[in-house]
Protein backbone atom coordinates (compact mmCIF):
# COMPACT_ATOMS: atom_id res chain seq x y z
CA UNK A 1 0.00 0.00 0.00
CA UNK A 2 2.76 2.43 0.59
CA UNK A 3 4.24 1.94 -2.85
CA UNK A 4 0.76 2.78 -4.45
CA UNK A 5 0.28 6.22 -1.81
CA UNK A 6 4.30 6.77 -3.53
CA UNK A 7 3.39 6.33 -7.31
CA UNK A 8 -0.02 8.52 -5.96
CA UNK A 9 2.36 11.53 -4.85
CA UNK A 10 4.19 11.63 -7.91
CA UNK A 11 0.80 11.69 -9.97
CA UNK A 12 -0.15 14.37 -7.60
CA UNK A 13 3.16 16.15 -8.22
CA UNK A 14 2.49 16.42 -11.92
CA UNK A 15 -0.68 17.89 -11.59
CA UNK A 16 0.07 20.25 -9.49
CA UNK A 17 -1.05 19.22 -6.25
CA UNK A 18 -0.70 19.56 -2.68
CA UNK A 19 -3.32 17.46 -1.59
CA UNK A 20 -6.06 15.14 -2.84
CA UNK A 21 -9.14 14.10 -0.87
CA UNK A 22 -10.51 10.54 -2.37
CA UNK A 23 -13.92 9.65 -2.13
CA UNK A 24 -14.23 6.65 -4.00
CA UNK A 25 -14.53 3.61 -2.14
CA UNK A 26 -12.75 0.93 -4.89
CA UNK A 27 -10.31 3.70 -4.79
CA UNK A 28 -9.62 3.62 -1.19
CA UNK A 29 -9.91 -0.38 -1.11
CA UNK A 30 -6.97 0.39 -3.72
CA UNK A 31 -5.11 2.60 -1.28
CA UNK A 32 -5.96 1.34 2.27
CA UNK A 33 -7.41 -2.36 1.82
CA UNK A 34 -10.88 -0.64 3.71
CA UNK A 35 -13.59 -2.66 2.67
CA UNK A 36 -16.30 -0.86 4.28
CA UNK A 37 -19.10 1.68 3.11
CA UNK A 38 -18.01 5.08 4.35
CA UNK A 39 -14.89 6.70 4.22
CA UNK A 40 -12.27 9.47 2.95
CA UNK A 41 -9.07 9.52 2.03
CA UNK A 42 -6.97 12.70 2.27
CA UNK A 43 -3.63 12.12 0.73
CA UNK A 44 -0.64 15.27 0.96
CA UNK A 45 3.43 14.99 0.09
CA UNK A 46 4.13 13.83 3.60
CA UNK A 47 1.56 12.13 4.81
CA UNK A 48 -2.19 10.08 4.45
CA UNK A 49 -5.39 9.79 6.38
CA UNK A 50 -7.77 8.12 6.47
CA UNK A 51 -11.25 9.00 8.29
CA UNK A 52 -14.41 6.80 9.24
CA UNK A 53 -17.28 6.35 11.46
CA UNK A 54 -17.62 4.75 14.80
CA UNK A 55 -19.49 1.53 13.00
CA UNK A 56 -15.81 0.56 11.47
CA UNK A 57 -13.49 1.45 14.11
CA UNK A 58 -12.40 -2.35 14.79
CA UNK A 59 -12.67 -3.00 10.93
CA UNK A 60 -10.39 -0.05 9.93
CA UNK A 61 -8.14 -1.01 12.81
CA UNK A 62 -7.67 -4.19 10.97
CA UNK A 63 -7.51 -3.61 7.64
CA UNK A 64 -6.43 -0.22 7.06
CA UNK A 65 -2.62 0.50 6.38
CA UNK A 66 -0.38 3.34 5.08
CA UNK A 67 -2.45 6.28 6.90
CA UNK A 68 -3.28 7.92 10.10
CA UNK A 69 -6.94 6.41 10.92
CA UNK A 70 -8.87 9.23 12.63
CA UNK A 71 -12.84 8.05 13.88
CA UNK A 72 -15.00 10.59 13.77
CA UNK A 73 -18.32 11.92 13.82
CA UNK A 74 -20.66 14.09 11.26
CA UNK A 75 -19.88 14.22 7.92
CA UNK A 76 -16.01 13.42 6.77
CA UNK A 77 -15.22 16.56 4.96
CA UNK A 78 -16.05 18.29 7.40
CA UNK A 79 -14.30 16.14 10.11
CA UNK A 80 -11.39 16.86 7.76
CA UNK A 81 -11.51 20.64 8.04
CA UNK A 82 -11.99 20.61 11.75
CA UNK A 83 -9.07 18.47 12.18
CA UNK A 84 -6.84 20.59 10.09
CA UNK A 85 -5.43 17.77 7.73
CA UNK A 86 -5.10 20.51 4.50
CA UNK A 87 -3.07 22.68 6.65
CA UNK A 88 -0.41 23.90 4.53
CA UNK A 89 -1.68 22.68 1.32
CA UNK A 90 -2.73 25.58 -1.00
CA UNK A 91 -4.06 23.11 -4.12
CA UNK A 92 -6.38 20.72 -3.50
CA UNK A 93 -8.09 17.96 -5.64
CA UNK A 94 -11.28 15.70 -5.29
CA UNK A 95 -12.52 12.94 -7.28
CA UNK A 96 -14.94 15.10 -9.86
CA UNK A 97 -16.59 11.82 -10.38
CA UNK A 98 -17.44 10.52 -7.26
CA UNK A 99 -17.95 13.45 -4.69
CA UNK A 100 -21.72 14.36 -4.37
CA UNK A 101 -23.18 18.10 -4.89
CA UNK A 102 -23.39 18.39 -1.38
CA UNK A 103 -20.10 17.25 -0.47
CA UNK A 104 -18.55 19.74 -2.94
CA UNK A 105 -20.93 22.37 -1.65
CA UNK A 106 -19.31 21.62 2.22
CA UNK A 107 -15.73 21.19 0.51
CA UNK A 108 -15.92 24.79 -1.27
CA UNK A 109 -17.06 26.05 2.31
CA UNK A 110 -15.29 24.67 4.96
CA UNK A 111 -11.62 25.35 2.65
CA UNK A 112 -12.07 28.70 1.40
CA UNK A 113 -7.97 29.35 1.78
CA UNK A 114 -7.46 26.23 -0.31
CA UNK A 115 -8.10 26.26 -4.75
CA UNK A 116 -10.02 23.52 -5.19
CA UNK A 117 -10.54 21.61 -8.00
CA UNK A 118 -12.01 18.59 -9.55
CA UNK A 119 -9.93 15.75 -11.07
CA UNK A 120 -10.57 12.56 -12.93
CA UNK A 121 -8.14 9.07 -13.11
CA UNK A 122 -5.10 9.70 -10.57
CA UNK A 123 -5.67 6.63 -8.77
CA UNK A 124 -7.40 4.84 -11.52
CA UNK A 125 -4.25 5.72 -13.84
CA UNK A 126 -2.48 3.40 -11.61
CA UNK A 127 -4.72 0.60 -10.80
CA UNK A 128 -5.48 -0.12 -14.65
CA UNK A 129 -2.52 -2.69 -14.42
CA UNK A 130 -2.13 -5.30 -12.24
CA UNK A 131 0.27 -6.88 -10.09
CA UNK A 132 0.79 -10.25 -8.84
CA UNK A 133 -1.28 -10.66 -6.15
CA UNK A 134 -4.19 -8.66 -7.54
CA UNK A 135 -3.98 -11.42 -10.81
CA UNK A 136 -4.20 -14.23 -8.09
CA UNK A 137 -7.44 -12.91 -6.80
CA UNK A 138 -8.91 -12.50 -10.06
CA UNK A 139 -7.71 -16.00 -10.88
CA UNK A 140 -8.81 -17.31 -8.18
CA UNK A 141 -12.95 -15.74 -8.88
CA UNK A 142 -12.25 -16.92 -12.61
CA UNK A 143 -11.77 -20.01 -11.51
CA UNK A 144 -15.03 -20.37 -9.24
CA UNK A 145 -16.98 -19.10 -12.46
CA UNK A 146 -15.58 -21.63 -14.20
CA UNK A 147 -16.61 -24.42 -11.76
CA UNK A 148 -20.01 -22.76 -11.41
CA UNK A 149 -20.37 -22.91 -14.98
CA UNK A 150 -19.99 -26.48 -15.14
CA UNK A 151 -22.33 -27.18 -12.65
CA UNK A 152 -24.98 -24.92 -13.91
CA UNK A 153 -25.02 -26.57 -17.21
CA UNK A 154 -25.52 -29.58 -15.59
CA UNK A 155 -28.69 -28.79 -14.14
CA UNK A 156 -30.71 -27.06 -17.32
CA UNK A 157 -33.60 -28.73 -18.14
CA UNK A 158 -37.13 -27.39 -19.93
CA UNK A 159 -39.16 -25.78 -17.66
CA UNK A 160 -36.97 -24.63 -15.26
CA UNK A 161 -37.15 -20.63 -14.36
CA UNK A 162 -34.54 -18.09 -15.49
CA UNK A 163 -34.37 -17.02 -11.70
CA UNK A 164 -34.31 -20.56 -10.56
CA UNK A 165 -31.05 -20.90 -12.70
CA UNK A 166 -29.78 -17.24 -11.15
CA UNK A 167 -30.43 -17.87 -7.53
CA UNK A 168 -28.24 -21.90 -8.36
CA UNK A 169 -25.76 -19.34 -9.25
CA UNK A 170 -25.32 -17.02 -6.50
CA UNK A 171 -25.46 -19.80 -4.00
CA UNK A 172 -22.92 -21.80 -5.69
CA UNK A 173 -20.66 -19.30 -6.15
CA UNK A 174 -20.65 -18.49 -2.75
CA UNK A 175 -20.28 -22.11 -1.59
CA UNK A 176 -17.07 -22.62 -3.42
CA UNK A 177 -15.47 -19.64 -2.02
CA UNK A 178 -16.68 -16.57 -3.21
CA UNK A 179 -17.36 -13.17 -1.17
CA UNK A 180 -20.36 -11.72 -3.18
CA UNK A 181 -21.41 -11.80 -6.81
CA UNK A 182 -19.72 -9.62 -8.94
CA UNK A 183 -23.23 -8.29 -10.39
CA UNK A 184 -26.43 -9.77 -10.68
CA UNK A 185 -26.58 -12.65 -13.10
CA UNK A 186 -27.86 -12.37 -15.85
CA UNK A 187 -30.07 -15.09 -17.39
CA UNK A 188 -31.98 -14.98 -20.46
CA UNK A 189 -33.42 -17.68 -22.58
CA UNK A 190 -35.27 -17.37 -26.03
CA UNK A 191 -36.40 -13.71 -27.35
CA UNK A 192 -35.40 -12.62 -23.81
CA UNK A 193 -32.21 -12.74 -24.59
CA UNK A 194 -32.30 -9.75 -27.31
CA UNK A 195 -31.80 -7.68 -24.13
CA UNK A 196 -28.30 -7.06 -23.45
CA UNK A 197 -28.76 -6.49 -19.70
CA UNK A 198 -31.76 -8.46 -19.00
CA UNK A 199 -33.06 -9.22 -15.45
CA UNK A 200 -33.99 -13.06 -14.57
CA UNK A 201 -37.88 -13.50 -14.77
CA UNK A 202 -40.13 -16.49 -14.07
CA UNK A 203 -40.10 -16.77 -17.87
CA UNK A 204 -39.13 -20.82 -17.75
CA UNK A 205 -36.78 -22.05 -20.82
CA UNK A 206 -37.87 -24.07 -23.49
CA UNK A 207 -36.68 -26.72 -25.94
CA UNK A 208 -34.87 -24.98 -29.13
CA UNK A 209 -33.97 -21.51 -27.67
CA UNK A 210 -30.80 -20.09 -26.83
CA UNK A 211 -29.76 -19.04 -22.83
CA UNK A 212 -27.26 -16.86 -21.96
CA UNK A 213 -25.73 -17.09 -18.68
CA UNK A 214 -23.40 -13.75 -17.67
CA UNK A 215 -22.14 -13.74 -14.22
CA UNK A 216 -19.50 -12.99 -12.00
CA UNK A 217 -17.57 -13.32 -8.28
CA UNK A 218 -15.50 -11.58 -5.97
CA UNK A 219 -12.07 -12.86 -4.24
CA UNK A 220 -11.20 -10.74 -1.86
CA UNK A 221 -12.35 -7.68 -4.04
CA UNK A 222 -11.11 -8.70 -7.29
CA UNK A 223 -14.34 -9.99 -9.51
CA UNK A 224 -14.92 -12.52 -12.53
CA UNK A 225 -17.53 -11.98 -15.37
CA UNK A 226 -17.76 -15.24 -17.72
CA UNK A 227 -20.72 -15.49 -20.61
CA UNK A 228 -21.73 -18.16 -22.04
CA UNK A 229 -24.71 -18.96 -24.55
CA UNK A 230 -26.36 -22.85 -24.42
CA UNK A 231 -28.83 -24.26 -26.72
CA UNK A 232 -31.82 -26.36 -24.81
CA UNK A 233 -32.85 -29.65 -26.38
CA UNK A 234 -31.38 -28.82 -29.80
CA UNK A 235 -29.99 -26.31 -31.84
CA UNK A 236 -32.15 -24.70 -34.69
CA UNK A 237 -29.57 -24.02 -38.14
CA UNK A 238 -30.18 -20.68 -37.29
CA UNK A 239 -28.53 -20.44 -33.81
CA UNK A 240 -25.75 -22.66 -34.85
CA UNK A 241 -24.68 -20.50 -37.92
CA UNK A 242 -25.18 -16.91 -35.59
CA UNK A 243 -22.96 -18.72 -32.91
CA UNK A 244 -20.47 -20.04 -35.12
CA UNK A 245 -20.28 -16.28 -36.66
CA UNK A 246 -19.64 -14.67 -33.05
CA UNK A 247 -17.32 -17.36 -32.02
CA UNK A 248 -14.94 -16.93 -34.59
CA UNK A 249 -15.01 -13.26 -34.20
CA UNK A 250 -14.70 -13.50 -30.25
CA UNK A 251 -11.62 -15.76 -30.63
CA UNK A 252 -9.79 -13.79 -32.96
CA UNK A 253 -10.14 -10.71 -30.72
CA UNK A 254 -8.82 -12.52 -27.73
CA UNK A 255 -5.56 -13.88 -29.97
CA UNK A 256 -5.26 -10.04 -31.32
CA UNK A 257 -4.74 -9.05 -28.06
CA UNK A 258 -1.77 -7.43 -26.73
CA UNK A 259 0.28 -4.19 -25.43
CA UNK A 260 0.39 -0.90 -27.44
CA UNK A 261 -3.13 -1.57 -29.09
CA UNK A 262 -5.91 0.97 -29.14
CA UNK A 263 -8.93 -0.15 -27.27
CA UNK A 264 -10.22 0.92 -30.49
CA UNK A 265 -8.44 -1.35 -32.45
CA UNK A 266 -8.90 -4.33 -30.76
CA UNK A 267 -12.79 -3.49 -30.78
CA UNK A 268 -12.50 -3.20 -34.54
CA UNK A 269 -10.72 -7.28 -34.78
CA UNK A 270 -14.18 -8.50 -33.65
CA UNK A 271 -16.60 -5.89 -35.30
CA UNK A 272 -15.07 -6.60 -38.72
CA UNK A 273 -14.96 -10.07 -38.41
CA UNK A 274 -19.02 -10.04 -37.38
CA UNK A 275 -19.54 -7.36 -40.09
CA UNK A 276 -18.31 -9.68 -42.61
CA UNK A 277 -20.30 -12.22 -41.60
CA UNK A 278 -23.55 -9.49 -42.17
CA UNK A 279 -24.33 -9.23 -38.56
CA UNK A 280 -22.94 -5.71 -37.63
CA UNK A 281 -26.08 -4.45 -37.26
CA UNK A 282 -26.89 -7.02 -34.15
CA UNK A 283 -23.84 -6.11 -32.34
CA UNK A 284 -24.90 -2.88 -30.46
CA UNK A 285 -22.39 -2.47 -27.53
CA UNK A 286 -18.32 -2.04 -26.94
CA UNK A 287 -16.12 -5.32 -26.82
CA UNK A 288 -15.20 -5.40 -23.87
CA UNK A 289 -14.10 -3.77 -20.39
CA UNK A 290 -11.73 -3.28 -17.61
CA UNK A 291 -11.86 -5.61 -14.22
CA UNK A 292 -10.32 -5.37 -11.15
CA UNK A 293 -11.97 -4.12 -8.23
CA UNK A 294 -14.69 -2.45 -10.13
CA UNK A 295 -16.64 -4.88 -12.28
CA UNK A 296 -16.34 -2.30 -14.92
CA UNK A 297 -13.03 -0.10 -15.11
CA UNK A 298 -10.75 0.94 -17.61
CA UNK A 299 -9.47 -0.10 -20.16
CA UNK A 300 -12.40 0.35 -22.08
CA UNK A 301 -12.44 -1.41 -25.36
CA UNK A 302 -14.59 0.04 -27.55
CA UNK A 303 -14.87 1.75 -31.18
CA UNK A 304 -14.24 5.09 -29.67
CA UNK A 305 -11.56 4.54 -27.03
CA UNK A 306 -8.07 5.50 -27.86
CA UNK A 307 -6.93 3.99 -24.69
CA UNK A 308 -3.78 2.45 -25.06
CA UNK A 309 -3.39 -1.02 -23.85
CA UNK A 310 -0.74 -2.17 -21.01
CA UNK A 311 0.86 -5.21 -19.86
CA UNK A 312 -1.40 -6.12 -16.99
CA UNK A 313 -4.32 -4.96 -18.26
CA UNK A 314 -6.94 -7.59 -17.17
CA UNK A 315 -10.24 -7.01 -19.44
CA UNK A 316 -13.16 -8.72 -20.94
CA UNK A 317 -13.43 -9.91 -24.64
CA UNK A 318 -17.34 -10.00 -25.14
CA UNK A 319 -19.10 -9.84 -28.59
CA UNK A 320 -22.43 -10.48 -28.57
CA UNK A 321 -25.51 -10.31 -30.82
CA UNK A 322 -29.12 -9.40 -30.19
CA UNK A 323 -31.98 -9.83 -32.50
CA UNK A 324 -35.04 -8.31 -31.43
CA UNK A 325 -38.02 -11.66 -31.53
CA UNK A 326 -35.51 -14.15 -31.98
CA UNK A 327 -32.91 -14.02 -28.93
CA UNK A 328 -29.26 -13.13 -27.77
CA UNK A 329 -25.85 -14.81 -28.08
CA UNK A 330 -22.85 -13.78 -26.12
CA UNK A 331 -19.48 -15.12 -25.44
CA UNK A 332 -17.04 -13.60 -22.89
CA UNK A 333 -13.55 -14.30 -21.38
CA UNK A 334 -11.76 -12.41 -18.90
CA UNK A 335 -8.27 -11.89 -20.27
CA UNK A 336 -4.64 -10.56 -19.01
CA UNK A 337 -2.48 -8.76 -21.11
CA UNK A 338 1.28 -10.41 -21.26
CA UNK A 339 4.61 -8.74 -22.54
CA UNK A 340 3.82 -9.85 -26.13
CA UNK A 341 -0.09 -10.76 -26.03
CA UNK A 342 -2.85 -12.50 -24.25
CA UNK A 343 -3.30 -14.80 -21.58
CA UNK A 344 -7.03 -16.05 -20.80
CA UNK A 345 -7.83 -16.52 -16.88
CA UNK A 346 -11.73 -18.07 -17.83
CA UNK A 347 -11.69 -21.45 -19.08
CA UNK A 348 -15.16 -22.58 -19.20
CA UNK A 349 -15.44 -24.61 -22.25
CA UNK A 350 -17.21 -22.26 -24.95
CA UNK A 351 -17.82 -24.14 -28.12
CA UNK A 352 -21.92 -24.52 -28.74
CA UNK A 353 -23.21 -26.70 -26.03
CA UNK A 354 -26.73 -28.20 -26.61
CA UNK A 355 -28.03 -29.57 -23.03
């Protein structure tokens, strides 16, 4: 943790300045290991605090490392102007995407000495690569995916219930280790499954349609997110052709892979492959995304990101199609970038299964 509040300084240095109050809570579990609900950073040249409420004074006590822990009461920016920790600091930062209206209203009143101003990506700048023991955790809720896949798959029959199938998940996931889910699964069979984001219903699956399955878990912080797309009973020409299509595209944007790419580009290795296969038009959202601590963080991989692409990046590969009356298909991989390409941490099988 001390190394990361170091490369934070020098960040800080560059932009001019003398302090930097954080407010976002993957941020902090970035800086601090807290893993609780309220807190605030405040992070100057010399030194870091780190503030709280009464309800995680033992927690903080335990987890909490590389900052002067200070239990308080009220609101934290205002705990931090009444216990002076911006004295001497002249320009101050927040995070401009995470600190509420209200919060910047008390900021811009209780430091009226200090120039504050908003900033964006200082701590995310450095937590968009990994290191070891950050790719061990993500392993490690890969890996329970994985496993839950398997057992999932095993248990689809007709008539079951989309949230019957999502509730299996959640437990399972949990019994083999996991802290939470990463998100809410997702489950959608048939035409429900034109719906990129769509909620588990009582719908029950049928015989000939397609069901996606998109879920995730967390290892000590660090989450999964694995897709997969089944056929029940059989598997009309139709679905096998459209799966075939987005498979081949899907694979060659995880073996295109690598340092120095534009997010951009790498969005473009599956879009033309799909596009050439006449299906553009079905695939409506980016390739993929950053995962780490957030579920969604950068890199993002899309055909407008100009991002460029580190060793240690850890991101999804996820094309996926959606035809409005017919269904969804959508195949996804968690992925580490390595000194010359790719390395994939999911491992559920993902050629068409019919079950």
């Amino acid at each position: 943790m001390l190394a990361r509040l170091a490369r934070l300084r020098e960040r800080m240095k560059k932009e001019g300045l003398d302090a930097l109050l954080i407010s976002s809570l993957p941020n902090i579990r970035y800086l601090t290991s807290f893993t609780g609900s309220n807190a605030l950073c405040v992070v100057t040249p010399r030194k870091a605090h780190f503030l709280t409420d009464s309800r995680y004074e033992l927690q903080s006590a335990d987890e909490v490392t590389g900052c002067t822990r200070h239990v308080v009461q009220g609101g934290l920016v205002d705990a931090a102007a009444d216990l002076r920790l911006l004295a001497g600091s002249i320009s101050v930062g927040f995070e401009a995407n995470t600190l509420t209206y209200d919060e910047y209203r008390k900021l811009k009143r209780r430091f009226t000495a200090h120039s504050v101003r908003g900033t964006t990506n200082l701590v995310e700048d450095l937590a968009v690569t990994k290191d070891a023991g950050e790719l061990s955790r993500l392993t490690a809720a890969a890996r329970i995916s994985d496993r839950v896949f398997q057992e999932i798959v095993s248990m689809l029959k007709p008539g079951i219930a989309e949230r019957e199938i999502a509730a299996e998940i959640t437990y399972r996931q949990r019994k083999m280790g996991a802290d939470h889910d990463a998100f809410d699964p997702i489950v959608a069979s048939g035409p429900h499954g034109a719906l990129p984001h769509a909620k588990p219903s009582s719908k029950r699956i049928r015989n000939g349609e397609l069901l996606i399955l998109d879920f995730g878990c967390t290892v000590d912080g660090y989450g999964s997110d694995l897709t997969r797309t089944v056929c029940i009973g059989y598997a009309p020409r139709r679905a096998r052709e459209l799966y075939s299509a987005l498979l081949d595209a899907q694979k060659k944007a995880v073996e295109a892979a690598r340092p120095g790419m534009r997010g951009r580009e790498l969005d473009a290795v599956a879009r033309s492959s799909i596009s050439t296969a006449g299906l553009g038009r079905w695939f409506t959202h980016s390739l993929g995304h950053g995962l780490g601590l957030r579920v969604h963080e950068r890199p993002r991989i899309s055909p407008t990101s100009t991002e460029l692409l580190q060793q240690g990046n850890v991101m999804t590969i996820e094309p996926g199609l959606y035809i409005p009356g017919f269904g969804g298909i959508r195949i996804e991989d968690d992925i580490v970038l390595t000194t010359h390409g790719s390395r994939t941490l999911t491992n559920a099988p993902k050629e068409l299964m019919i079950v």
